[in-house]
PDB file of N, CA and C in Angstrom:
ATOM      1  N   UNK A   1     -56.116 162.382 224.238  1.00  0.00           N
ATOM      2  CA  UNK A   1     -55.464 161.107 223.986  1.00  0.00           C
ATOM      3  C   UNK A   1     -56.392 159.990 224.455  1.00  0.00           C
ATOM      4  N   UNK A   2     -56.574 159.018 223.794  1.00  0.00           N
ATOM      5  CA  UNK A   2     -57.651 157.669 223.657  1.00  0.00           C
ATOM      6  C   UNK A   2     -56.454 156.564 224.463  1.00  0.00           C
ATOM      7  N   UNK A   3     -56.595 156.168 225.450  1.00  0.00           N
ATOM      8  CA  UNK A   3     -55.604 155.037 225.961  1.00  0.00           C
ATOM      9  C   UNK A   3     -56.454 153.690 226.462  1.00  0.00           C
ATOM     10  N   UNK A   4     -56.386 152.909 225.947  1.00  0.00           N
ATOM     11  CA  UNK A   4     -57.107 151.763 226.476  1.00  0.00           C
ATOM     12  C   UNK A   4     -56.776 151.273 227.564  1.00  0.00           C
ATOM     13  N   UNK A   5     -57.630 150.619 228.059  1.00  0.00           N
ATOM     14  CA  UNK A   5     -56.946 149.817 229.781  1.00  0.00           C
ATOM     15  C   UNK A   5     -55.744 148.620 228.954  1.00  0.00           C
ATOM     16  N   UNK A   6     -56.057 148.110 227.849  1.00  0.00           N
ATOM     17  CA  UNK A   6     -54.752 147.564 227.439  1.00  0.00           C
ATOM     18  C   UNK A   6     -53.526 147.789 227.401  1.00  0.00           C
ATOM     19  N   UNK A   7     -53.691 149.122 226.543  1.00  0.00           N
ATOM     20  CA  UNK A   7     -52.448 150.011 226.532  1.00  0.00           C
ATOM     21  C   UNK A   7     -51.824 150.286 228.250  1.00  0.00           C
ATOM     22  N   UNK A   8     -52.729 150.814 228.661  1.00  0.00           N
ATOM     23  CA  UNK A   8     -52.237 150.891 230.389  1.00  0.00           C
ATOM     24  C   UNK A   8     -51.402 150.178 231.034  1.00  0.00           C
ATOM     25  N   UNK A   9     -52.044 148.722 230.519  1.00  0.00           N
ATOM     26  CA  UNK A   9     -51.404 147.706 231.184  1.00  0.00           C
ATOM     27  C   UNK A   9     -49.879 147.271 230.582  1.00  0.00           C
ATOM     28  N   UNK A  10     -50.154 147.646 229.512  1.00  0.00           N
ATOM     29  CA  UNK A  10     -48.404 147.517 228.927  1.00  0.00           C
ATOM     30  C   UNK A  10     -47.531 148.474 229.472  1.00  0.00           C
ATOM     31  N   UNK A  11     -48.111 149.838 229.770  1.00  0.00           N
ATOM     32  CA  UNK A  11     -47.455 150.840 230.154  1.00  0.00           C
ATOM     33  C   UNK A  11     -46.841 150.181 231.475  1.00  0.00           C
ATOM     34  N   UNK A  12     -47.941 149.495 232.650  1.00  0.00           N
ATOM     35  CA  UNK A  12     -47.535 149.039 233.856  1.00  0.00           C
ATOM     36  C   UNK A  12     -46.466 147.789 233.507  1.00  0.00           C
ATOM     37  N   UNK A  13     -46.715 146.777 232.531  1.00  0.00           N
ATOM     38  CA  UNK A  13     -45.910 145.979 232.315  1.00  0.00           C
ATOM     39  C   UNK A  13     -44.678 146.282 232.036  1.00  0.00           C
ATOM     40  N   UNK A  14     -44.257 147.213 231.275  1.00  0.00           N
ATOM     41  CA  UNK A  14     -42.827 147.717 230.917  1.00  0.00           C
ATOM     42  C   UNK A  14     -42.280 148.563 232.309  1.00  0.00           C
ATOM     43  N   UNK A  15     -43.270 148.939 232.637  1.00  0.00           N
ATOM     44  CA  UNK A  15     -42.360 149.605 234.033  1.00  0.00           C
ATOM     45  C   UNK A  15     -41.517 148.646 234.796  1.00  0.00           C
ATOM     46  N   UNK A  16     -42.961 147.446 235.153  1.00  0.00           N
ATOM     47  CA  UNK A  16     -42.244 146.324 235.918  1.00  0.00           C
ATOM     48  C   UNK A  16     -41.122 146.164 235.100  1.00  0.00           C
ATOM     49  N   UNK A  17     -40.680 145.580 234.436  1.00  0.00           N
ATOM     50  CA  UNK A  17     -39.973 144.802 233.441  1.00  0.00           C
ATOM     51  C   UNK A  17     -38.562 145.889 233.519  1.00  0.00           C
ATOM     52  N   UNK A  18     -38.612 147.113 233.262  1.00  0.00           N
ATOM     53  CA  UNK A  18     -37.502 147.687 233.558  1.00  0.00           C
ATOM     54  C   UNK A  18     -36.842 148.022 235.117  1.00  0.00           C
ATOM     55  N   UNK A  19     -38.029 148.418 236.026  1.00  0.00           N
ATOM     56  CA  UNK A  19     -37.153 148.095 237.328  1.00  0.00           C
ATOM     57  C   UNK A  19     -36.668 146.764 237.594  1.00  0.00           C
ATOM     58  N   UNK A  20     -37.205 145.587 237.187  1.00  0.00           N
ATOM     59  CA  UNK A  20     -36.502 144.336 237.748  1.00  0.00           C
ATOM     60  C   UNK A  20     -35.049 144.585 237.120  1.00  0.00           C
ATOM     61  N   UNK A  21     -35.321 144.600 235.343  1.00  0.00           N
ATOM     62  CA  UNK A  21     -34.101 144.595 234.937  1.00  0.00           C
ATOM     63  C   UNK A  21     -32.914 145.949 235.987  1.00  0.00           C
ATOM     64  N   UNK A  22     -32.760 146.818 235.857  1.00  0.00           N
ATOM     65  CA  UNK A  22     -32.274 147.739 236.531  1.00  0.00           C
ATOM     66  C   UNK A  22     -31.656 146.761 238.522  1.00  0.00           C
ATOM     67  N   UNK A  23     -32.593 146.462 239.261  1.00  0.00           N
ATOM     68  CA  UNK A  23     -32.357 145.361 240.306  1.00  0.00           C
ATOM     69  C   UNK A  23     -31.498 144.299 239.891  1.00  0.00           C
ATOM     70  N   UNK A  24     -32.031 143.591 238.588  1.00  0.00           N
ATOM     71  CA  UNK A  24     -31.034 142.485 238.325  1.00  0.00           C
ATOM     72  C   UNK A  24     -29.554 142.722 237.587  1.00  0.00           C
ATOM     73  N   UNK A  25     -29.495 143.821 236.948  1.00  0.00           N
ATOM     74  CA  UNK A  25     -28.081 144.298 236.803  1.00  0.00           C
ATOM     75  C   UNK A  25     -27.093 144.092 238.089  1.00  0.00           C
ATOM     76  N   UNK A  26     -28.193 145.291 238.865  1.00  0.00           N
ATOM     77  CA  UNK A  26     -27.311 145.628 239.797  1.00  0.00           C
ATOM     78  C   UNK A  26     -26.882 144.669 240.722  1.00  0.00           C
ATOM     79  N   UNK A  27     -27.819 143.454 240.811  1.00  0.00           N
ATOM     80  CA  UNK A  27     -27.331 142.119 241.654  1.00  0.00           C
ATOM     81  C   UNK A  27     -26.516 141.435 241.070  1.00  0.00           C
ATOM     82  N   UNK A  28     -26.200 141.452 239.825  1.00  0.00           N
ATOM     83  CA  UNK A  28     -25.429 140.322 239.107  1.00  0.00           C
ATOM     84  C   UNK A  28     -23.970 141.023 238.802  1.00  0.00           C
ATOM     85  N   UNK A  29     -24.328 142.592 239.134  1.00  0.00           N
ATOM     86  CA  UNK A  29     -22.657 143.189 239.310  1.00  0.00           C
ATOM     87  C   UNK A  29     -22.283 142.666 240.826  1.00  0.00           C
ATOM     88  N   UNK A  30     -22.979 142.945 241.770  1.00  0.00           N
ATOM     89  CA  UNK A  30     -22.573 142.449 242.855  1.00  0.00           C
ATOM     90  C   UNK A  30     -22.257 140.767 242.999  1.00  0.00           C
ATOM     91  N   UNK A  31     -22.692 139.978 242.795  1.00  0.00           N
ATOM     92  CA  UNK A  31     -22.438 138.781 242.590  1.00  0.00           C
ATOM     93  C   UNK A  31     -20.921 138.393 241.649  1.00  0.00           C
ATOM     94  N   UNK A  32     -21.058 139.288 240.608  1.00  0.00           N
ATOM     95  CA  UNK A  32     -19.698 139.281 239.509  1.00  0.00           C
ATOM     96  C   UNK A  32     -18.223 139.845 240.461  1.00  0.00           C
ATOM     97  N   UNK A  33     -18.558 140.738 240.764  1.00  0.00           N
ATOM     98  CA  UNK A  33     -17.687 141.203 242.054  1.00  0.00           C
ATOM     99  C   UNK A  33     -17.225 140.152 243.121  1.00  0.00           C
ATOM    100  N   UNK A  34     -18.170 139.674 243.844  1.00  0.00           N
ATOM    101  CA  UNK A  34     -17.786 138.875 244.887  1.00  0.00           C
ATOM    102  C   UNK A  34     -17.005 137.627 244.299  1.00  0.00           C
ATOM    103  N   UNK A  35     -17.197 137.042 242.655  1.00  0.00           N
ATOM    104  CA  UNK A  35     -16.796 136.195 242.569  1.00  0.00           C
ATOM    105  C   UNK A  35     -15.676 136.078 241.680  1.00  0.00           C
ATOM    106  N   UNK A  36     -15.342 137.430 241.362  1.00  0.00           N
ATOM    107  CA  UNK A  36     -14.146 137.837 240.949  1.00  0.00           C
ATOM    108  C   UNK A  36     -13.182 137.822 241.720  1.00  0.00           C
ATOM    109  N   UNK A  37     -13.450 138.571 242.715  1.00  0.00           N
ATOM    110  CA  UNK A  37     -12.736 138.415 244.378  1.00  0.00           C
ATOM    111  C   UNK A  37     -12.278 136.876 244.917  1.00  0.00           C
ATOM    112  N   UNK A  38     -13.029 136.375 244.414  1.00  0.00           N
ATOM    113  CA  UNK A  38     -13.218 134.629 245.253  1.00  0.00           C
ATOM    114  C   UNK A  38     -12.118 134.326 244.431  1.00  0.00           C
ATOM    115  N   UNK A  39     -12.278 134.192 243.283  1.00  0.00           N
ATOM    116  CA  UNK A  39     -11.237 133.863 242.079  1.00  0.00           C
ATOM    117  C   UNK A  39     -12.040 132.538 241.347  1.00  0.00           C
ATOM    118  N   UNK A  40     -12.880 132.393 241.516  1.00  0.00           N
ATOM    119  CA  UNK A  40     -14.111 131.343 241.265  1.00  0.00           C
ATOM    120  C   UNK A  40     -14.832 131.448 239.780  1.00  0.00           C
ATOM    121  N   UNK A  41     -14.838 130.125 239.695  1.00  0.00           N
ATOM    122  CA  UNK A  41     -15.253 129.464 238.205  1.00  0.00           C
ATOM    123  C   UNK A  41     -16.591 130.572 238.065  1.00  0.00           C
ATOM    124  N   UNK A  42     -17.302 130.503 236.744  1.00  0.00           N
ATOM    125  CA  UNK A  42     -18.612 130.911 237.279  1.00  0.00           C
ATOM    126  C   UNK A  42     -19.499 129.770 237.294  1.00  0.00           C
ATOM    127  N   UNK A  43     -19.633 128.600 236.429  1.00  0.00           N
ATOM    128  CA  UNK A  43     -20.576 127.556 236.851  1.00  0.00           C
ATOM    129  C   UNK A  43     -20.606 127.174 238.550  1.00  0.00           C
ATOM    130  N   UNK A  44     -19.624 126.478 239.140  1.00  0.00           N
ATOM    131  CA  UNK A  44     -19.416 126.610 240.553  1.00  0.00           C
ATOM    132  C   UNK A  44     -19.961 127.862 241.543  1.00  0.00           C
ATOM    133  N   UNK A  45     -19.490 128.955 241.249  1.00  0.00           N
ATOM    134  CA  UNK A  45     -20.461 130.012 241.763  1.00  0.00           C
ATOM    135  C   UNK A  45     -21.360 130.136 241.729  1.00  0.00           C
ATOM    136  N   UNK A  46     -21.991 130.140 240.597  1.00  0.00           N
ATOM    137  CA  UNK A  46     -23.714 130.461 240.035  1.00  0.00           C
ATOM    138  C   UNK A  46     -24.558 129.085 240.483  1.00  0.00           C
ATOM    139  N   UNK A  47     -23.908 128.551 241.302  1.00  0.00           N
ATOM    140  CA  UNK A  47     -24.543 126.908 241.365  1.00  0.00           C
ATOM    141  C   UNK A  47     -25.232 127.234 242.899  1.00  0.00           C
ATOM    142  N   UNK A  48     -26.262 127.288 243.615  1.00  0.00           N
ATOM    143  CA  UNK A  48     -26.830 127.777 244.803  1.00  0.00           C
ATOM    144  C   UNK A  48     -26.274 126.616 245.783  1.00  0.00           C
ATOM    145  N   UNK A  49     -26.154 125.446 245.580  1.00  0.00           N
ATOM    146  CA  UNK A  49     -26.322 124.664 246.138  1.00  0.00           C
ATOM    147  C   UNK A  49     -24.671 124.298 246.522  1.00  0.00           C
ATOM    148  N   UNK A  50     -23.998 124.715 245.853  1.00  0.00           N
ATOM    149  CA  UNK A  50     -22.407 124.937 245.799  1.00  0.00           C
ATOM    150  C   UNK A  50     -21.795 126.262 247.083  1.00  0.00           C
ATOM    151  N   UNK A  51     -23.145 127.294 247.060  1.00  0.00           N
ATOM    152  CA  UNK A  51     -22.396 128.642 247.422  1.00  0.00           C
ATOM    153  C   UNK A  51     -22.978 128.923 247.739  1.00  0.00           C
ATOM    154  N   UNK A  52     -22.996 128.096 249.422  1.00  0.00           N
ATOM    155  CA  UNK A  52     -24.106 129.156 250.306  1.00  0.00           C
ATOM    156  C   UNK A  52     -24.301 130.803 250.697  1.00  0.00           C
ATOM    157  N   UNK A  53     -22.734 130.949 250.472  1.00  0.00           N
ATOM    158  CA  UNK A  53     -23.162 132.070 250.874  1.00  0.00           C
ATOM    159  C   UNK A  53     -23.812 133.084 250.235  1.00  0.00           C
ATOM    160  N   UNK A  54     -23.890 132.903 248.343  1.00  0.00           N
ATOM    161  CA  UNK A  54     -24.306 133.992 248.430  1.00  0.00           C
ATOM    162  C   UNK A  54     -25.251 133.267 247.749  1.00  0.00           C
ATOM    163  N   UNK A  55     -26.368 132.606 247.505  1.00  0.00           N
ATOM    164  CA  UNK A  55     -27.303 131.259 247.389  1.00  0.00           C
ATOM    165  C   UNK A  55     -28.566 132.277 247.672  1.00  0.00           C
ATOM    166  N   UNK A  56     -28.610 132.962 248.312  1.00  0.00           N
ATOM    167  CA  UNK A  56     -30.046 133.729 248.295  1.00  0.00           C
ATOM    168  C   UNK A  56     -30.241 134.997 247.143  1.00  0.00           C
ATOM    169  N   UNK A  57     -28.869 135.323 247.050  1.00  0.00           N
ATOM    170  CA  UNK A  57     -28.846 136.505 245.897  1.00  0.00           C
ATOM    171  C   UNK A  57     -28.783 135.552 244.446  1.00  0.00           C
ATOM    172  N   UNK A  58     -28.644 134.721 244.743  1.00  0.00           N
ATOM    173  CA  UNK A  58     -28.072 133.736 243.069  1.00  0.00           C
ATOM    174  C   UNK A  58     -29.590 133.406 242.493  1.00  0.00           C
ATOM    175  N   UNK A  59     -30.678 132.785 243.901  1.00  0.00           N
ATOM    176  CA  UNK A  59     -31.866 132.740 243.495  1.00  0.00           C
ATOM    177  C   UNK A  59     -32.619 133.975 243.221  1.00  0.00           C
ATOM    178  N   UNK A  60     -32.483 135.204 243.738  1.00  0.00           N
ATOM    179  CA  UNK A  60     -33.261 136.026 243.761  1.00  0.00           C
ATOM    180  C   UNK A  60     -33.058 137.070 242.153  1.00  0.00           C
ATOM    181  N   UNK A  61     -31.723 136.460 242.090  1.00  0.00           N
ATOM    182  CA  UNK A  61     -31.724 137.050 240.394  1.00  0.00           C
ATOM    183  C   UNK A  61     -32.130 136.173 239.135  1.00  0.00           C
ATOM    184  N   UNK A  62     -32.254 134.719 239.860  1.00  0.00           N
ATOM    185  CA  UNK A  62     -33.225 133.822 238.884  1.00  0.00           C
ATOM    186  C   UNK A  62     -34.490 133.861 238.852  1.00  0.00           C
ATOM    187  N   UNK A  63     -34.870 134.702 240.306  1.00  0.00           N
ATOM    188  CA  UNK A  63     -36.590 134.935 239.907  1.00  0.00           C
ATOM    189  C   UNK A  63     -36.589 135.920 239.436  1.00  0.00           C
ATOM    190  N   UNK A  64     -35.922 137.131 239.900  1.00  0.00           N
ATOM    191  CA  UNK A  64     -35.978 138.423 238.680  1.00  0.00           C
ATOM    192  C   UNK A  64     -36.015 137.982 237.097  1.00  0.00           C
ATOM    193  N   UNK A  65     -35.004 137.279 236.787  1.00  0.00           N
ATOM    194  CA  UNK A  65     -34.891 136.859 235.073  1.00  0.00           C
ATOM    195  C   UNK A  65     -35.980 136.751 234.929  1.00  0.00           C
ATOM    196  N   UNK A  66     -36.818 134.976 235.358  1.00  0.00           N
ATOM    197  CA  UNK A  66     -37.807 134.576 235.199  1.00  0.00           C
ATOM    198  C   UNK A  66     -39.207 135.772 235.251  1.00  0.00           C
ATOM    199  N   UNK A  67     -39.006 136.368 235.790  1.00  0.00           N
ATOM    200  CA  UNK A  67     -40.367 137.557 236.195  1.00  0.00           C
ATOM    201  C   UNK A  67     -40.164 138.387 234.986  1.00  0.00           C
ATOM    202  N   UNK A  68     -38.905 138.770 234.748  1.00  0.00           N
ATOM    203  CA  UNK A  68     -38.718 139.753 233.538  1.00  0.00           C
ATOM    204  C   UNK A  68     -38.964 139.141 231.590  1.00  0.00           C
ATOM    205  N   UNK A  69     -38.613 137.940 231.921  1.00  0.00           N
ATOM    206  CA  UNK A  69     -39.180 136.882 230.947  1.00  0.00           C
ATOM    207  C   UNK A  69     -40.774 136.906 230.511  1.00  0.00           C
ATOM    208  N   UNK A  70     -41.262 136.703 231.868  1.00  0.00           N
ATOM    209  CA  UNK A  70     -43.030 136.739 231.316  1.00  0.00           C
ATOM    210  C   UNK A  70     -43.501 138.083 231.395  1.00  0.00           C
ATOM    211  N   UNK A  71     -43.220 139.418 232.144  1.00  0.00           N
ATOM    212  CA  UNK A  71     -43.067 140.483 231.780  1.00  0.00           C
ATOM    213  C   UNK A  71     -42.942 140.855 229.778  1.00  0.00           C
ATOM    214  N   UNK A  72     -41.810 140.092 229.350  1.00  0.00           N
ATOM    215  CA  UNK A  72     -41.589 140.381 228.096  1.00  0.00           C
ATOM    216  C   UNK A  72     -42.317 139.375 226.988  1.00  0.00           C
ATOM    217  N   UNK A  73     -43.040 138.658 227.768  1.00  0.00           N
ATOM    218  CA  UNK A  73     -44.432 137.757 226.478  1.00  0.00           C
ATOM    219  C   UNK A  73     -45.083 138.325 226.885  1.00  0.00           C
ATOM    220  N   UNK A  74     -46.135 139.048 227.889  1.00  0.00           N
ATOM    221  CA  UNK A  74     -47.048 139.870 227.753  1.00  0.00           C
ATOM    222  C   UNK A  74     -47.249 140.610 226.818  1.00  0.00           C
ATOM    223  N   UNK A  75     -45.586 141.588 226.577  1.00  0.00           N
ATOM    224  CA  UNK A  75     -45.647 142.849 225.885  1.00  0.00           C
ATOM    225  C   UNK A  75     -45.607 142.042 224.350  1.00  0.00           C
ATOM    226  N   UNK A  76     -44.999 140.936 224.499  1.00  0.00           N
ATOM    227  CA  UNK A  76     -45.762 140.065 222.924  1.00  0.00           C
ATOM    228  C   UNK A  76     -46.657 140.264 222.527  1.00  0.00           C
ATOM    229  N   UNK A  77     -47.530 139.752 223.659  1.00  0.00           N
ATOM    230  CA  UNK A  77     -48.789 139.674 223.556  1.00  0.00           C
ATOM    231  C   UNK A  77     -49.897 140.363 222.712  1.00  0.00           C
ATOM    232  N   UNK A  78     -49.193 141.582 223.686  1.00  0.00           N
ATOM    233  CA  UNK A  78     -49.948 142.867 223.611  1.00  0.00           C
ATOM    234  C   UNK A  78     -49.411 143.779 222.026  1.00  0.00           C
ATOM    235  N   UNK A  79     -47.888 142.935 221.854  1.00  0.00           N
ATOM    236  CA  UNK A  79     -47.398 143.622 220.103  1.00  0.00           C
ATOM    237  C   UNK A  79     -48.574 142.981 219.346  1.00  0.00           C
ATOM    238  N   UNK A  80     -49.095 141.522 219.289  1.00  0.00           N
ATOM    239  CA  UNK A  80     -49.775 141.123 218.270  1.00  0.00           C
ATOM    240  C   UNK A  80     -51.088 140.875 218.202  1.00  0.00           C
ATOM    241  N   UNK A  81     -52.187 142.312 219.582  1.00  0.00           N
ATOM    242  CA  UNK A  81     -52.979 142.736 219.172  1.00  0.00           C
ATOM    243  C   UNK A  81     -53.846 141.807 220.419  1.00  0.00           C
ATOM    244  N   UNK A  82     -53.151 140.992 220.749  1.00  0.00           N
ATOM    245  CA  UNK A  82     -53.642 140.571 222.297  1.00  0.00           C
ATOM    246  C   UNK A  82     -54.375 141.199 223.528  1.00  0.00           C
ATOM    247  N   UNK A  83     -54.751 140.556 224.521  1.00  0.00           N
ATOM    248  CA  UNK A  83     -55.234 141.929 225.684  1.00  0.00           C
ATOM    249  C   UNK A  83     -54.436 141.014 226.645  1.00  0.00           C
ATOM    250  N   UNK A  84     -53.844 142.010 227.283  1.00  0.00           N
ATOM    251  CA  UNK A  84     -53.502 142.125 228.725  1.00  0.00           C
ATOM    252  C   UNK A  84     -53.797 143.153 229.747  1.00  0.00           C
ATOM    253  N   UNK A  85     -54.518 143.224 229.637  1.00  0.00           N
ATOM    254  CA  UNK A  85     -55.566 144.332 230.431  1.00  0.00           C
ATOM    255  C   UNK A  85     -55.624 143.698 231.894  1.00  0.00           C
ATOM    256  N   UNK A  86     -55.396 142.316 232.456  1.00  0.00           N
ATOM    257  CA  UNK A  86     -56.009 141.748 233.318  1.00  0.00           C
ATOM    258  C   UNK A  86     -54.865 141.886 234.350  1.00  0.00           C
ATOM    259  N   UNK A  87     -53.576 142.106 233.535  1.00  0.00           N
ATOM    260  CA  UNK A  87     -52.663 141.827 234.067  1.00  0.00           C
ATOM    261  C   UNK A  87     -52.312 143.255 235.511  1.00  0.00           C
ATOM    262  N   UNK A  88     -51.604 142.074 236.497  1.00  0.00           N
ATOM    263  CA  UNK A  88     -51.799 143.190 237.779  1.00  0.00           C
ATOM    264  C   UNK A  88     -50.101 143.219 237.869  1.00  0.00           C
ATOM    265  N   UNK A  89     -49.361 144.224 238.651  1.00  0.00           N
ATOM    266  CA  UNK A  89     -48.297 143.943 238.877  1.00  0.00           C
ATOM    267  C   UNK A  89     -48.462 143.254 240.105  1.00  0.00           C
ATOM    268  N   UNK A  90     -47.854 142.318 240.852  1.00  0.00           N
ATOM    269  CA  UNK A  90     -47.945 141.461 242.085  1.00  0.00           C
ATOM    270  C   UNK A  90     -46.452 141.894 242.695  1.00  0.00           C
ATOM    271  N   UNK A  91     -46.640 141.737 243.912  1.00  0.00           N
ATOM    272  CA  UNK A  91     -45.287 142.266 244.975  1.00  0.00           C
ATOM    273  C   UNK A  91     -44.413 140.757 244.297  1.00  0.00           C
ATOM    274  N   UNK A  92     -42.990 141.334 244.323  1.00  0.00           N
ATOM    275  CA  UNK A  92     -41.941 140.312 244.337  1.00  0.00           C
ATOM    276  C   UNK A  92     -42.341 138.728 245.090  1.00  0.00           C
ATOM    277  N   UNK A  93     -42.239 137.542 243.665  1.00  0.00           N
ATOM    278  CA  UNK A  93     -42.455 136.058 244.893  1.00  0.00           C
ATOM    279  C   UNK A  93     -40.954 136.090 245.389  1.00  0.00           C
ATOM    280  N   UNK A  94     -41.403 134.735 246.269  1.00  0.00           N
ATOM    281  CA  UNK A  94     -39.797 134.560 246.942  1.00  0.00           C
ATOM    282  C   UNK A  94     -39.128 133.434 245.862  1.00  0.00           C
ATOM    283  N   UNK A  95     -37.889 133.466 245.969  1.00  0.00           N
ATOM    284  CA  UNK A  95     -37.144 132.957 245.044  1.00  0.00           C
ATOM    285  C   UNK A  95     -37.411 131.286 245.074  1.00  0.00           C
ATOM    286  N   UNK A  96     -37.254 130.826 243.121  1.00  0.00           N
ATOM    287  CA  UNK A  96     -37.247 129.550 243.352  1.00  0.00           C
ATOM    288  C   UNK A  96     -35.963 128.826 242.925  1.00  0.00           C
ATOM    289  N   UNK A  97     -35.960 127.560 243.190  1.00  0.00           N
ATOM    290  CA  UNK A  97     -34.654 127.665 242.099  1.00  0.00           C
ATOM    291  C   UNK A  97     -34.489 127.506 241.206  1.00  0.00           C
ATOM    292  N   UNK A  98     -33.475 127.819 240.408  1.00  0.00           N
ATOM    293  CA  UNK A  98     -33.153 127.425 239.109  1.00  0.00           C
ATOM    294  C   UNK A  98     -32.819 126.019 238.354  1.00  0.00           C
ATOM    295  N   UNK A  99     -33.167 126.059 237.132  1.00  0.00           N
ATOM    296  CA  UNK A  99     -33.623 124.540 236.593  1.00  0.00           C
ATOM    297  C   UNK A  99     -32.101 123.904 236.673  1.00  0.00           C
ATOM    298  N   UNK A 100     -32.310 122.662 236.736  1.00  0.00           N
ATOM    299  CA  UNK A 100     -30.954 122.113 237.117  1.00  0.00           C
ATOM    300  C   UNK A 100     -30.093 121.786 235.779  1.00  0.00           C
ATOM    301  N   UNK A 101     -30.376 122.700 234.917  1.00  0.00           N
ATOM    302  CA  UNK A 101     -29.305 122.115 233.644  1.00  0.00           C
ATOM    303  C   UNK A 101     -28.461 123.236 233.595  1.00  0.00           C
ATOM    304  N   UNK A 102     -27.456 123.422 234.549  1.00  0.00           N
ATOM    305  CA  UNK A 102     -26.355 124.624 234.192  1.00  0.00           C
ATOM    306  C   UNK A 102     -26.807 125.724 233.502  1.00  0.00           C
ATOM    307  N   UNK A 103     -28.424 126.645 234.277  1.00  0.00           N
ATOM    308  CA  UNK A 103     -28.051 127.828 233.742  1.00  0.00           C
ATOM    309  C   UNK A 103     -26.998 128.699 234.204  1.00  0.00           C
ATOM    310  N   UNK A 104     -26.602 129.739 233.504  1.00  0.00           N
ATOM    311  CA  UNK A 104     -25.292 130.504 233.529  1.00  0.00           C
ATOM    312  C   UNK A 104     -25.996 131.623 233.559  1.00  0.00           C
ATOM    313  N   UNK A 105     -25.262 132.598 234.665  1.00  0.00           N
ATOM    314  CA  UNK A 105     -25.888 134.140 234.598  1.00  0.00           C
ATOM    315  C   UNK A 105     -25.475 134.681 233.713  1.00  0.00           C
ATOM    316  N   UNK A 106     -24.558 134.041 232.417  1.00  0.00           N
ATOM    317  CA  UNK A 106     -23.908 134.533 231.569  1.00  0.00           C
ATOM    318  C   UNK A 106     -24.861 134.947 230.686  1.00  0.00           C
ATOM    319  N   UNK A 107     -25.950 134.607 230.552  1.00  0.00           N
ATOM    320  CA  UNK A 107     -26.669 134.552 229.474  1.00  0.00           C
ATOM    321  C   UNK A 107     -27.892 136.109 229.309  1.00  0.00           C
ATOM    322  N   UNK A 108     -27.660 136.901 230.324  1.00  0.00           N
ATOM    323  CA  UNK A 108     -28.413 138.213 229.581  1.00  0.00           C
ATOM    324  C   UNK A 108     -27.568 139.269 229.165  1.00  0.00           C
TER     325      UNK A 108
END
């Protein structure tokens, strides 16, 4: 079998890309939970700045999205003959926040 360091790197890219996803499920059931429990809107919840308490998990599944996002233009990339060969996986950043126009975790 002929595998290019390109190909490789997609191989590493989709890995990333599915453990985050798999992490970010599982945080956004936990989050869905707690705020089911609360009895809470979800804009109000999902708002960090609203809900301290759980404000570190709310960001940390907006950097997962975001990470899993450019994760999935790479593999663009790499569909339309592109190189991503360069690409490294990097340890988890720390969370930033989310853009201030009402995103909704509703949306994956």
């Amino acid at each position: 079998m002929n595998t290019s360091p390109n190909d490789l790197a997609l191989i590493a890219v989709m890995r990333r890309y599915f453990s985050l996803k798999e992490e970010a499920s599982a945080l956004k059931g936990r989050l869905e939970d707690a705020r089911k429990a609360a009895g809470d809107e979800i804009d109000p919840f999902y708002d960090p700045r609203r809900n301290a308490p759980h404000a570190e998990d709310i960001l940390v599944w907006h950097r997962l999205r975001r990470e899993m996002d450019e994760l999935m233009s790479l593999a663009a990339t790499w569909g339309r003959g592109g190189s991503i060969d360069a690409f490294a996986p990097a340890p988890a950043a720390e969370p930033a926040f989310p853009p201030e126009t009402g995103a909704s975790m509703e949306e994956s």
